[in-house]
C-alpha atoms as a PDB file:
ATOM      1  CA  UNK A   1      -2.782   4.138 -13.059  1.00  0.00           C
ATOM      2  CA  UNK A   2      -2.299   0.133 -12.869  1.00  0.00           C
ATOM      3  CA  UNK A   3      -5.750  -1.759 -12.448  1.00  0.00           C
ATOM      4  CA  UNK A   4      -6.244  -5.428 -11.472  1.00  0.00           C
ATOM      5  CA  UNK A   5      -9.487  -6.809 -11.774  1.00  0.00           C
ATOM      6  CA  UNK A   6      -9.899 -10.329  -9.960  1.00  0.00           C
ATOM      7  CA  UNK A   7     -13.014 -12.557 -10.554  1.00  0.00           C
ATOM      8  CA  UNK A   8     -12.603 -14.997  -7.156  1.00  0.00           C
ATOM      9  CA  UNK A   9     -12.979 -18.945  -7.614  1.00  0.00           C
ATOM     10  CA  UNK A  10     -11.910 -21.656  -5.825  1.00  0.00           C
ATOM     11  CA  UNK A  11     -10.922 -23.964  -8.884  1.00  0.00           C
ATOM     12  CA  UNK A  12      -9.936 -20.777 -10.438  1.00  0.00           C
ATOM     13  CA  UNK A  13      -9.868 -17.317 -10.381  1.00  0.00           C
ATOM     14  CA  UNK A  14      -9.252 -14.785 -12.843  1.00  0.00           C
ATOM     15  CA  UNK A  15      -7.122 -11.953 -13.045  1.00  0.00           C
ATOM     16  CA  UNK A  16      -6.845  -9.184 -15.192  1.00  0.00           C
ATOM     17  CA  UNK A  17      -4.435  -5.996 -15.422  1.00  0.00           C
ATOM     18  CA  UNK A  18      -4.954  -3.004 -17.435  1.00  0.00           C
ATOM     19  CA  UNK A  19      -3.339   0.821 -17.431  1.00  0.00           C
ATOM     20  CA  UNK A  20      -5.621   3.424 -17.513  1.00  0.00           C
ATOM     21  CA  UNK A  21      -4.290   7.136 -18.807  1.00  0.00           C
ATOM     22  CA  UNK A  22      -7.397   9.985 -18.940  1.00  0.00           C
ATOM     23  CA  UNK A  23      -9.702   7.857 -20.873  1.00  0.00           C
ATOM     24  CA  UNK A  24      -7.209   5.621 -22.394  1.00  0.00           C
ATOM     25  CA  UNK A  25      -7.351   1.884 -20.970  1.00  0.00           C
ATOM     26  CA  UNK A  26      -4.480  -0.850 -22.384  1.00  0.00           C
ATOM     27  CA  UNK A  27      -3.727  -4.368 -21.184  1.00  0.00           C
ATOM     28  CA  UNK A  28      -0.891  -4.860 -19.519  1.00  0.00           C
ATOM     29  CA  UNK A  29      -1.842  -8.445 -18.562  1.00  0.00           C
ATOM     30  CA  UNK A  30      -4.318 -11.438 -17.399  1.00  0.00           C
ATOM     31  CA  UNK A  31      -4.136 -14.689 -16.284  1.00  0.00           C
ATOM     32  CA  UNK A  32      -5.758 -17.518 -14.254  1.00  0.00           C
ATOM     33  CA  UNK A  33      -4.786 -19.119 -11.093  1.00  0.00           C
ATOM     34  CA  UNK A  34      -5.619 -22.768 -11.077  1.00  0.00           C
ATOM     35  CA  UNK A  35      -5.665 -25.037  -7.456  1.00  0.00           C
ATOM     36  CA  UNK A  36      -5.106 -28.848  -7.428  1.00  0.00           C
ATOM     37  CA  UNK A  37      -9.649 -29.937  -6.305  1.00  0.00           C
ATOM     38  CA  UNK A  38      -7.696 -32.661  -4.580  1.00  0.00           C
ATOM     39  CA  UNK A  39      -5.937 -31.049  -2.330  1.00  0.00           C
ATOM     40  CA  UNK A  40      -7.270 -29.927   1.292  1.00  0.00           C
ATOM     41  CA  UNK A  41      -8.900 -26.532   1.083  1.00  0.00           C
ATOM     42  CA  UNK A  42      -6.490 -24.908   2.835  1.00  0.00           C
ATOM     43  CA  UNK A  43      -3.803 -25.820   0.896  1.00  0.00           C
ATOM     44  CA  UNK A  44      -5.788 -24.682  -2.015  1.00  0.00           C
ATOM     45  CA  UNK A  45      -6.332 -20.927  -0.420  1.00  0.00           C
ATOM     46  CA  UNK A  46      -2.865 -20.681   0.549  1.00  0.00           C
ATOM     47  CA  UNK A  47      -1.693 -21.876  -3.512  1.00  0.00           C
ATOM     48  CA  UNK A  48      -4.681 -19.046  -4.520  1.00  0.00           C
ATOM     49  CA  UNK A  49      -3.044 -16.191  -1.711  1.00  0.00           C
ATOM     50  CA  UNK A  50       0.743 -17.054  -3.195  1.00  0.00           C
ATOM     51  CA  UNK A  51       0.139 -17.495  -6.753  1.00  0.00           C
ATOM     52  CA  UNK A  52      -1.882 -14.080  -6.400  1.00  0.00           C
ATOM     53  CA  UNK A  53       0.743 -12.052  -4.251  1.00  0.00           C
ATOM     54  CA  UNK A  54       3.537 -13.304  -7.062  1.00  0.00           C
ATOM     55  CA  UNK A  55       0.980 -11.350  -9.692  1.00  0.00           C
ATOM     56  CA  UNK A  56       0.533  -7.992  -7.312  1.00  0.00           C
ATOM     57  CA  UNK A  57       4.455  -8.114  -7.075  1.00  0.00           C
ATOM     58  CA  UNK A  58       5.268  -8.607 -10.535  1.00  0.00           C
ATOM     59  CA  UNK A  59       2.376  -5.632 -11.763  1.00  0.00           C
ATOM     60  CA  UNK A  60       2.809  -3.268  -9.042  1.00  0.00           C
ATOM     61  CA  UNK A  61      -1.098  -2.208  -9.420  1.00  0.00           C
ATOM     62  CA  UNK A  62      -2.135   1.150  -7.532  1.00  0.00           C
ATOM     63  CA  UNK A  63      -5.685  -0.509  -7.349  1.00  0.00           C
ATOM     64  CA  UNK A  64      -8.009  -3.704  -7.029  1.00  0.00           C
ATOM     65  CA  UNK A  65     -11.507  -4.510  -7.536  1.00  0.00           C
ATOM     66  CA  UNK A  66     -12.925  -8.155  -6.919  1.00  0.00           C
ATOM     67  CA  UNK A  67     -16.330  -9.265  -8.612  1.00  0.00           C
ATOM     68  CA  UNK A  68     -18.851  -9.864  -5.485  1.00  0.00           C
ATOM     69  CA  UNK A  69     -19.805 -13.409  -4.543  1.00  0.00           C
ATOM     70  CA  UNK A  70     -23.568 -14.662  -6.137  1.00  0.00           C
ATOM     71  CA  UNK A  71     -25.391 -17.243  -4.444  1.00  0.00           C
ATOM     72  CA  UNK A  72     -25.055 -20.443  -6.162  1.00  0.00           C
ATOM     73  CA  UNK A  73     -27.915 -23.181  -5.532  1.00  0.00           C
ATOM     74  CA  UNK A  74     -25.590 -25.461  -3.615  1.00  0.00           C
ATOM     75  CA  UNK A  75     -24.434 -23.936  -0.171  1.00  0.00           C
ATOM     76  CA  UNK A  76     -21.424 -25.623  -0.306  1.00  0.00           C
ATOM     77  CA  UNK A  77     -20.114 -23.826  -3.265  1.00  0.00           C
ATOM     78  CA  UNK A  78     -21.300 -20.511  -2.551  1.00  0.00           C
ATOM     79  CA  UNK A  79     -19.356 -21.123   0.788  1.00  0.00           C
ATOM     80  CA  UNK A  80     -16.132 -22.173  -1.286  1.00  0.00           C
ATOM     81  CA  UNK A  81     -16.494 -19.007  -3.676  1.00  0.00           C
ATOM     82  CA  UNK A  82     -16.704 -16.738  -0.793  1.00  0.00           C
ATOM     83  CA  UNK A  83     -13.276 -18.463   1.027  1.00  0.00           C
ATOM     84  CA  UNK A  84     -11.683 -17.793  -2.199  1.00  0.00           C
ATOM     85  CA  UNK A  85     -12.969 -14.391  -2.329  1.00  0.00           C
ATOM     86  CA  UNK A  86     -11.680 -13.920   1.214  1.00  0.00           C
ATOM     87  CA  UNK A  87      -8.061 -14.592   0.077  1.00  0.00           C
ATOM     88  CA  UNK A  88      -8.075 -12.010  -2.990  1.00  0.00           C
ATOM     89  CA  UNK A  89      -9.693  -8.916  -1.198  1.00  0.00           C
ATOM     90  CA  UNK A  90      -6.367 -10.101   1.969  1.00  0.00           C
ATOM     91  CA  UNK A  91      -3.900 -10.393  -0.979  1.00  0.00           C
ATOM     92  CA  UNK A  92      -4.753  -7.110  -2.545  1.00  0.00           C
ATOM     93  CA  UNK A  93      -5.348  -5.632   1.016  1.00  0.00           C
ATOM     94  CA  UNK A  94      -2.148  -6.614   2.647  1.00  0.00           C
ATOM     95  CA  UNK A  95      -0.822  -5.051  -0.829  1.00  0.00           C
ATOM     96  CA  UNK A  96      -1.840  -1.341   0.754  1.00  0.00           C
ATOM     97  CA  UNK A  97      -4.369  -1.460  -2.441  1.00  0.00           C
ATOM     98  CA  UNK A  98      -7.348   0.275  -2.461  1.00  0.00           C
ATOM     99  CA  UNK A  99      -9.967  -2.731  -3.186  1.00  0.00           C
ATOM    100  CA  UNK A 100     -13.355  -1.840  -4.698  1.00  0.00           C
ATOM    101  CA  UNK A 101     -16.015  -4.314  -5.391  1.00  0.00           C
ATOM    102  CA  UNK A 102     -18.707  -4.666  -7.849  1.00  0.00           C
ATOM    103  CA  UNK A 103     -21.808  -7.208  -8.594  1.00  0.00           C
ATOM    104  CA  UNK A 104     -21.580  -9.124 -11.671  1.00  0.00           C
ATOM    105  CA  UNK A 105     -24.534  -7.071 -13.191  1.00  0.00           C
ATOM    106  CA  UNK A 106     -22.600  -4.010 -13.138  1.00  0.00           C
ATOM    107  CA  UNK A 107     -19.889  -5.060 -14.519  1.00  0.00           C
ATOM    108  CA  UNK A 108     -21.282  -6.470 -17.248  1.00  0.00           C
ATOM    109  CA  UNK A 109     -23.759  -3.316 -17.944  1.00  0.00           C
ATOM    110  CA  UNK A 110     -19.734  -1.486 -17.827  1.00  0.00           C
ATOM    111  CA  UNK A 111     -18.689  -3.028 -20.684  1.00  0.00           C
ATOM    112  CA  UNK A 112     -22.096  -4.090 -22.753  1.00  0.00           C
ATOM    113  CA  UNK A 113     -24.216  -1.473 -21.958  1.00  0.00           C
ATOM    114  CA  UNK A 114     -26.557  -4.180 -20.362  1.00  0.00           C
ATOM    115  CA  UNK A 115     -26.647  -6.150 -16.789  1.00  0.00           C
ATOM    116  CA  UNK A 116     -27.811  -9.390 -18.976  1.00  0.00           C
ATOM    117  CA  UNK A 117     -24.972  -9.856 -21.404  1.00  0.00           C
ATOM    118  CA  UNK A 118     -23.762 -13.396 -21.988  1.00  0.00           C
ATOM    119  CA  UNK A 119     -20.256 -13.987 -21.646  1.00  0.00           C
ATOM    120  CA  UNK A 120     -19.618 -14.521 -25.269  1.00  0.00           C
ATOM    121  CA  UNK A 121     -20.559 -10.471 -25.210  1.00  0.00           C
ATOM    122  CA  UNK A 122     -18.449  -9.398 -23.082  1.00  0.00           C
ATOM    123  CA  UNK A 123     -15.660 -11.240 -24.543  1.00  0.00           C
ATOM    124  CA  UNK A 124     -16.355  -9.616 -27.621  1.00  0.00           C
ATOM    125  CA  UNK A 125     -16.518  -6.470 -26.491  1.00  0.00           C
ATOM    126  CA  UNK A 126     -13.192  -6.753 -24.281  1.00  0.00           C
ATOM    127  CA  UNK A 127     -11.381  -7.428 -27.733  1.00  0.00           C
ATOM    128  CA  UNK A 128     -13.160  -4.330 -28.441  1.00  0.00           C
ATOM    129  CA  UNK A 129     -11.772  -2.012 -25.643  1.00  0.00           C
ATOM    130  CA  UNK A 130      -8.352  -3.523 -25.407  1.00  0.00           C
ATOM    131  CA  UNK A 131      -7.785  -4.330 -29.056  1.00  0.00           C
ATOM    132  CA  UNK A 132      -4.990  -7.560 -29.501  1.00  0.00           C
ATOM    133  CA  UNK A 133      -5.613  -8.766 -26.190  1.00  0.00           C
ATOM    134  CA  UNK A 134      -4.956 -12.561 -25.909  1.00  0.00           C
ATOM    135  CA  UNK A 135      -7.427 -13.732 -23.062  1.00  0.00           C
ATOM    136  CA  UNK A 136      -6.169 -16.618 -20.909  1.00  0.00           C
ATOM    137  CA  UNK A 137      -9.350 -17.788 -20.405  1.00  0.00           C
ATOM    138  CA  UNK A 138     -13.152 -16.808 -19.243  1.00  0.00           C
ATOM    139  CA  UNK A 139     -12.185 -16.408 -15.376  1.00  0.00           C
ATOM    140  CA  UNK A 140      -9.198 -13.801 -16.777  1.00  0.00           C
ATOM    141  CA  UNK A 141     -11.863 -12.185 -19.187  1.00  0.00           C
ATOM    142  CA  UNK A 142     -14.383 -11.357 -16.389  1.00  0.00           C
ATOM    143  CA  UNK A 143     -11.330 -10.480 -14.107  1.00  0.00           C
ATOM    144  CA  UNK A 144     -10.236  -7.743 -16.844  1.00  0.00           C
ATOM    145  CA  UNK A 145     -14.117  -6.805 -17.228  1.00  0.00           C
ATOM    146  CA  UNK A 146     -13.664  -6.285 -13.202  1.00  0.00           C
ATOM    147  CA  UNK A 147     -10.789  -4.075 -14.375  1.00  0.00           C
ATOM    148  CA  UNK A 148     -12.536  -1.690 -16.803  1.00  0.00           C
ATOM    149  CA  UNK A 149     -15.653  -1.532 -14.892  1.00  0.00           C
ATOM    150  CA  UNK A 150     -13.664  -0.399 -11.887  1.00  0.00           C
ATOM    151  CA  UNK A 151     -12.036   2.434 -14.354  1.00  0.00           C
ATOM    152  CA  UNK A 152     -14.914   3.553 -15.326  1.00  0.00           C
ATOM    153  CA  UNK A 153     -16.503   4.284 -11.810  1.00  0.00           C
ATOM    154  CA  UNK A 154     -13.754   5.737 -11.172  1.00  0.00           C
ATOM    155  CA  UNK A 155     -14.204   8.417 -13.947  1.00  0.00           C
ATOM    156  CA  UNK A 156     -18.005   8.986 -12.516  1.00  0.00           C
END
């Protein structure tokens, strides 16, 4: 089974794609989708829908999970984060994928064994799970965590 794990942002999001076999996981692939912050927002969610709909054709994935949106202190950006969101659960779901989604805690308690981890954590343990994995970036790290997490509900 083909996983892609996205991790939705505006500026950029993250995605991830890994193969899971029984209890096997391998990367296949991740990545980051970047938008221009000075062009008009919708011109930015419609570079975010194609760039991600190039990613779903090229991987074929039987399944998606998205990280859920967490309220930022400015409105605003919360606002922008859940737009963004918006296009990668339509890209996935106009796919025909099954899209699951999970809160940042429990993804990170999925791979660290701990809601709390830092970032530099999960990193570390990514390189753990899928060893010689070259990660494009944070956004694609926390898009592959995304990934594993969703493979391992899937097992419970």
């Amino acid at each position: 089974m083909i996983i892609i794990g996205l991790d939705p942002g505006l500026g950029t999001t993250g995605w991830g794609i890994i193969a899971k076999s029984g209890n096997r996981l391998s990367h296949i692939a991740n990545g980051q989708v970047r938008t221009d912050p000075q062009a008009p927002l919708p011109e930015r969610l419609v570079t975010l829908d194609r760039e991600l709909t190039d990613v779903i054709l090229a991987h074929r994935p039987d399944s998606g999970a998205v990280e859920e949106v967490f309220v930022n202190a400015n409105p605003q950006s919360t606002l922008k984060l859940g737009q963004a969101r918006g296009v990668c659960l339509l890209a996935l779901a106009r796919a025909g994928l099954p899209v699951s989604e999970y809160a940042t805690r429990l993804v990170k308690k999925a791979i660290v064994g701990t809601g709390a981890a830092e970032k530099a954590q999960v990193q570390a343990m990514l390189k753990v799970l899928l060893p010689g994995v070259k990660l494009a970036g944070a956004d694609a790290a926390d898009a592959l965590a995304v990934a594993i997490a969703h493979a391992h509900m899937m097992r419970a």
